[in-house]
C-alpha atoms as a PDB file:
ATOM      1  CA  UNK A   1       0.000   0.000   0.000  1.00  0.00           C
ATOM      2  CA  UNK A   2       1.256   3.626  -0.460  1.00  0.00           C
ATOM      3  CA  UNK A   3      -0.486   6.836   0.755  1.00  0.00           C
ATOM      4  CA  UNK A   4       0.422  10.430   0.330  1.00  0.00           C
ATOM      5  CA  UNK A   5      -0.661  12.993   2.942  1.00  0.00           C
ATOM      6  CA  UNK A   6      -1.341  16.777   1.748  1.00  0.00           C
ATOM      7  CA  UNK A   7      -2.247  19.168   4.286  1.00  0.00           C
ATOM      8  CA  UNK A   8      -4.064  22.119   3.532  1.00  0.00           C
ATOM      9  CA  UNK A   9      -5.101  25.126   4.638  1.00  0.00           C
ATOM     10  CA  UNK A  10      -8.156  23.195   6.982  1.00  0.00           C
ATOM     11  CA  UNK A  11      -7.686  19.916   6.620  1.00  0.00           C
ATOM     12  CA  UNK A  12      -6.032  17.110   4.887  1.00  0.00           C
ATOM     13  CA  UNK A  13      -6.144  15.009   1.919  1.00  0.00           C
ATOM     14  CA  UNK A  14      -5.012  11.368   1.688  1.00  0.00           C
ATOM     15  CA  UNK A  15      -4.384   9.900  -1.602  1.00  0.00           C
ATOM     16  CA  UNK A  16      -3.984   6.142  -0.862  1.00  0.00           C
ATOM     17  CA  UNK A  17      -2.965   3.295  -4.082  1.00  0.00           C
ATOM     18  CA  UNK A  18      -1.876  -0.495  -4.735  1.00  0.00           C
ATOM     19  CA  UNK A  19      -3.413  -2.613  -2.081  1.00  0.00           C
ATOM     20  CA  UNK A  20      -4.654  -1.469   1.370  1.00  0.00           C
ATOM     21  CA  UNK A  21      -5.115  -3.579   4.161  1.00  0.00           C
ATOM     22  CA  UNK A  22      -6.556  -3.259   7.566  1.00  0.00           C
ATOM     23  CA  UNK A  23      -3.492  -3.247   9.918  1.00  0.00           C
ATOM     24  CA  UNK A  24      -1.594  -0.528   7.632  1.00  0.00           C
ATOM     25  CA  UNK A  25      -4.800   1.901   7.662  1.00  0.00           C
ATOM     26  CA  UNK A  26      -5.151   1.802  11.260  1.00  0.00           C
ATOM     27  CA  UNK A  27      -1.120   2.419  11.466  1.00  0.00           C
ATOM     28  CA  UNK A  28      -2.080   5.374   8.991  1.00  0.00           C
ATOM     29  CA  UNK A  29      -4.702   6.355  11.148  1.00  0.00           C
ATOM     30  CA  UNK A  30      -3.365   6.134  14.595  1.00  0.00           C
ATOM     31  CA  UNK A  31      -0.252   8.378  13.271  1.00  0.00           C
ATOM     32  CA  UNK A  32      -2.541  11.273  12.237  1.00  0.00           C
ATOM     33  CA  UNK A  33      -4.418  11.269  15.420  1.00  0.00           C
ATOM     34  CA  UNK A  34      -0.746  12.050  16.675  1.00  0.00           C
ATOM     35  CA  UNK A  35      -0.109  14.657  14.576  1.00  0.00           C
ATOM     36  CA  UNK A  36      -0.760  18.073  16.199  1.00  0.00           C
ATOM     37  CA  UNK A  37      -1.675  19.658  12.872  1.00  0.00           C
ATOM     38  CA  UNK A  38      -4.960  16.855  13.084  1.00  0.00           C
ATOM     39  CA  UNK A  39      -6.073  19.092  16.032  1.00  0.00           C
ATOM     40  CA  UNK A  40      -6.814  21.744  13.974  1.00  0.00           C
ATOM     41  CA  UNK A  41      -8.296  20.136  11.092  1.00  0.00           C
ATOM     42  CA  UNK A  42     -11.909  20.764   9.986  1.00  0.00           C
ATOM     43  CA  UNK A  43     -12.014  17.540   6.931  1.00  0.00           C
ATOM     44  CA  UNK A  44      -9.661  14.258   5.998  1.00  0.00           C
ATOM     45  CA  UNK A  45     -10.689  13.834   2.641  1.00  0.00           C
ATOM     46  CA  UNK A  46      -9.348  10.004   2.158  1.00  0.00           C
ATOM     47  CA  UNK A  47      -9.120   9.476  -1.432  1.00  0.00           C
ATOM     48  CA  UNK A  48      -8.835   5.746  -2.589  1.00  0.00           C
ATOM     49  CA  UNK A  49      -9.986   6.049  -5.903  1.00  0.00           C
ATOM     50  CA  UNK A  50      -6.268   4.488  -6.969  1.00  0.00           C
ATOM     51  CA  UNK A  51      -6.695   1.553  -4.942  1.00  0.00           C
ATOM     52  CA  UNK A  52      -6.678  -1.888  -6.868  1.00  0.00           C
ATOM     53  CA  UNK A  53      -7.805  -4.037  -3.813  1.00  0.00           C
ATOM     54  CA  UNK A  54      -7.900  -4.107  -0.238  1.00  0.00           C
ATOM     55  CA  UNK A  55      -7.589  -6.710   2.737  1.00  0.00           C
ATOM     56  CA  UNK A  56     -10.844  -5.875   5.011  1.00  0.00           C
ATOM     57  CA  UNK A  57     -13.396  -7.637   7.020  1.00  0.00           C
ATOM     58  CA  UNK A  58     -16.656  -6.421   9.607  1.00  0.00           C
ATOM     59  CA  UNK A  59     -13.779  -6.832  12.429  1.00  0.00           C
ATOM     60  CA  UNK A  60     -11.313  -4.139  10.684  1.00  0.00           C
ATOM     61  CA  UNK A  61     -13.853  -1.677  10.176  1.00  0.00           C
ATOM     62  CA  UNK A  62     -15.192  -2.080  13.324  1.00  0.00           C
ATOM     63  CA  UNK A  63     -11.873  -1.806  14.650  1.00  0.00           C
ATOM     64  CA  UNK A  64     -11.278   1.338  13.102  1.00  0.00           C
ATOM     65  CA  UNK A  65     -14.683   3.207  14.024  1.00  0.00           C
ATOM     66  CA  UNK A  66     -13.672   2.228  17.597  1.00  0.00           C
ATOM     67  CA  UNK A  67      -9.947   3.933  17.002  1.00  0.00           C
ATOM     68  CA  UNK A  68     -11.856   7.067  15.994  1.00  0.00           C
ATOM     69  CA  UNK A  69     -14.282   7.399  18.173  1.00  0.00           C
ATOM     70  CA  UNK A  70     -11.619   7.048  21.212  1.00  0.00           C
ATOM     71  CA  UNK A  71     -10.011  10.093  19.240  1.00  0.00           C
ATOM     72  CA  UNK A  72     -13.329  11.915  18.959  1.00  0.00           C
ATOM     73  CA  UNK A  73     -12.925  12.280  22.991  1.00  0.00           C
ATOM     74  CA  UNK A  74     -10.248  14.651  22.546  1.00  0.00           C
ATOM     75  CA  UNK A  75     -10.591  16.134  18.970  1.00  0.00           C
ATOM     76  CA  UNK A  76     -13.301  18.695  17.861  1.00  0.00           C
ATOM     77  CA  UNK A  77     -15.798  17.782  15.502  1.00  0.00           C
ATOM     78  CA  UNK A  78     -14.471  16.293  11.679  1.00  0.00           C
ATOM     79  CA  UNK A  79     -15.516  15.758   8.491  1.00  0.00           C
ATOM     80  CA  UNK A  80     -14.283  12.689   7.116  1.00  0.00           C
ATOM     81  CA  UNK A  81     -15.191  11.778   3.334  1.00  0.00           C
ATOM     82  CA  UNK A  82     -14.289   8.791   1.717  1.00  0.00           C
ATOM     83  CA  UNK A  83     -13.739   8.689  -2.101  1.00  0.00           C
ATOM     84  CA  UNK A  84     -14.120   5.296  -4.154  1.00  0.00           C
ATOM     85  CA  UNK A  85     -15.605   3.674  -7.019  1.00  0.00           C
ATOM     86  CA  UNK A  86     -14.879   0.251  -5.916  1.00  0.00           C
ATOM     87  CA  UNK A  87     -18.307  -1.709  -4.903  1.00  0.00           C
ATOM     88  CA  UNK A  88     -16.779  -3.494  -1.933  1.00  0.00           C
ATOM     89  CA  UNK A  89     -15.020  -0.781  -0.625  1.00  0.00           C
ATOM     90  CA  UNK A  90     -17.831   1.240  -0.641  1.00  0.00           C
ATOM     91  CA  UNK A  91     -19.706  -1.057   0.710  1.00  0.00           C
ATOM     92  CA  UNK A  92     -17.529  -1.391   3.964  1.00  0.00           C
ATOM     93  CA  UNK A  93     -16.932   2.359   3.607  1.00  0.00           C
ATOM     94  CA  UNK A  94     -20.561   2.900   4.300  1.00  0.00           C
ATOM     95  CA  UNK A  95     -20.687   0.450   6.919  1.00  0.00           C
ATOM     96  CA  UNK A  96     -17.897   3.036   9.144  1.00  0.00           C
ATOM     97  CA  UNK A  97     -19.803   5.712   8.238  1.00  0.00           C
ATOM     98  CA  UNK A  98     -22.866   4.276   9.765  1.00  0.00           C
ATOM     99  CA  UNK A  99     -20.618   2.877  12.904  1.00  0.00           C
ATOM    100  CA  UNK A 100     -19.717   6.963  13.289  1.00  0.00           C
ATOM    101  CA  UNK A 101     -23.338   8.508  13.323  1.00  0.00           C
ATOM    102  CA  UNK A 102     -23.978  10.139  16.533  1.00  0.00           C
ATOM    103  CA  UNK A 103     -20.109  10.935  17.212  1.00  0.00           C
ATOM    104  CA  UNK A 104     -18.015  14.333  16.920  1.00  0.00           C
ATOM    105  CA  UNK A 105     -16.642  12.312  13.373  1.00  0.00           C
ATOM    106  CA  UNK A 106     -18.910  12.711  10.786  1.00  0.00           C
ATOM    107  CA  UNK A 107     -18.130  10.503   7.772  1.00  0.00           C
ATOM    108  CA  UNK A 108     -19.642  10.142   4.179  1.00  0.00           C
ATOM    109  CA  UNK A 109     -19.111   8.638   0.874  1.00  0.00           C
ATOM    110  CA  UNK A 110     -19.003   9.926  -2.333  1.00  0.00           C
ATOM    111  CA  UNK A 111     -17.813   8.560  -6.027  1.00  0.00           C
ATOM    112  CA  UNK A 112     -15.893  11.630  -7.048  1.00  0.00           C
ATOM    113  CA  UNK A 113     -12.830  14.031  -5.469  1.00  0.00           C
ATOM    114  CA  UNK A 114     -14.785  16.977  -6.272  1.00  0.00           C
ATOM    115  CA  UNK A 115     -18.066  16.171  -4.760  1.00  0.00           C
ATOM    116  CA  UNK A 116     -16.115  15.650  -1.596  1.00  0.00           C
ATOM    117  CA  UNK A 117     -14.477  18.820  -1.572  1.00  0.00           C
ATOM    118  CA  UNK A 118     -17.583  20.556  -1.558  1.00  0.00           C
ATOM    119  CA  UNK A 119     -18.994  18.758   1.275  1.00  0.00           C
ATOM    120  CA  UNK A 120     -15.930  19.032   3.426  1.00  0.00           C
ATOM    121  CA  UNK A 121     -15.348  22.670   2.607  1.00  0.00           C
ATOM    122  CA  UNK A 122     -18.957  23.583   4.021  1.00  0.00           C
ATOM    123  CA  UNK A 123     -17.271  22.861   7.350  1.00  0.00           C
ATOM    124  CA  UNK A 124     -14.973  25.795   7.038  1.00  0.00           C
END
């Protein structure tokens, strides 16, 4: 798997290709939570529209909602959309986003880069 991170002005883009499995997202993810630019941050805009499979079951998701919403305890609210054209990924896409309803980290899907933008830039 390789990712790129590009920060911007209020929030962050991550451009993610090859294959992505479970284990190295939640390494990816646990990092940023780190980070102390992530406490300013009003999006992630995670962009795997260059990703030709991925390694992922109900468990890994569920593993990552939980990650986020220990971070949500300490981090302000986020906008988190998720960028794919791949059924199955979207499918367990949609399954965190549901797993997040009700917390500070509000995630949604979306098919193209651009649609995303505009939702995440209505939170600045």
């Amino acid at each position: 798997m390789s990712h790129s991170d590009h920060w911007e002005t209020h929030g962050l883009r991550r451009v993610f290709s090859g294959t992505i499995d479970a284990e190295s997202l939640i390494d990816i993810n646990l990092k940023l939570h780190g980070n102390p630019r992530f406490e300013h941050a009003e999006y992630v805009l995670n962009d795997f529209s260059e990703v030709d499979d991925f390694v992922f079951s109900l468990d890994d998701i569920n593993e990552i909602a939980i990650f986020d919403k220990v971070a949500t305890r300490s981090k302000h609210r986020l906008k988190i959309a998720i960028v794919s054209q791949h059924p199955e990924l979207r499918m367990w896409a949609q399954q965190y986003c549901e797993l997040m309803e009700g917390s500070a980290f509000q995630g949604k899907l979306f098919m193209e880069v651009e649609e995303a933008y505009l939702w995440v830039k209505d939170a600045v």
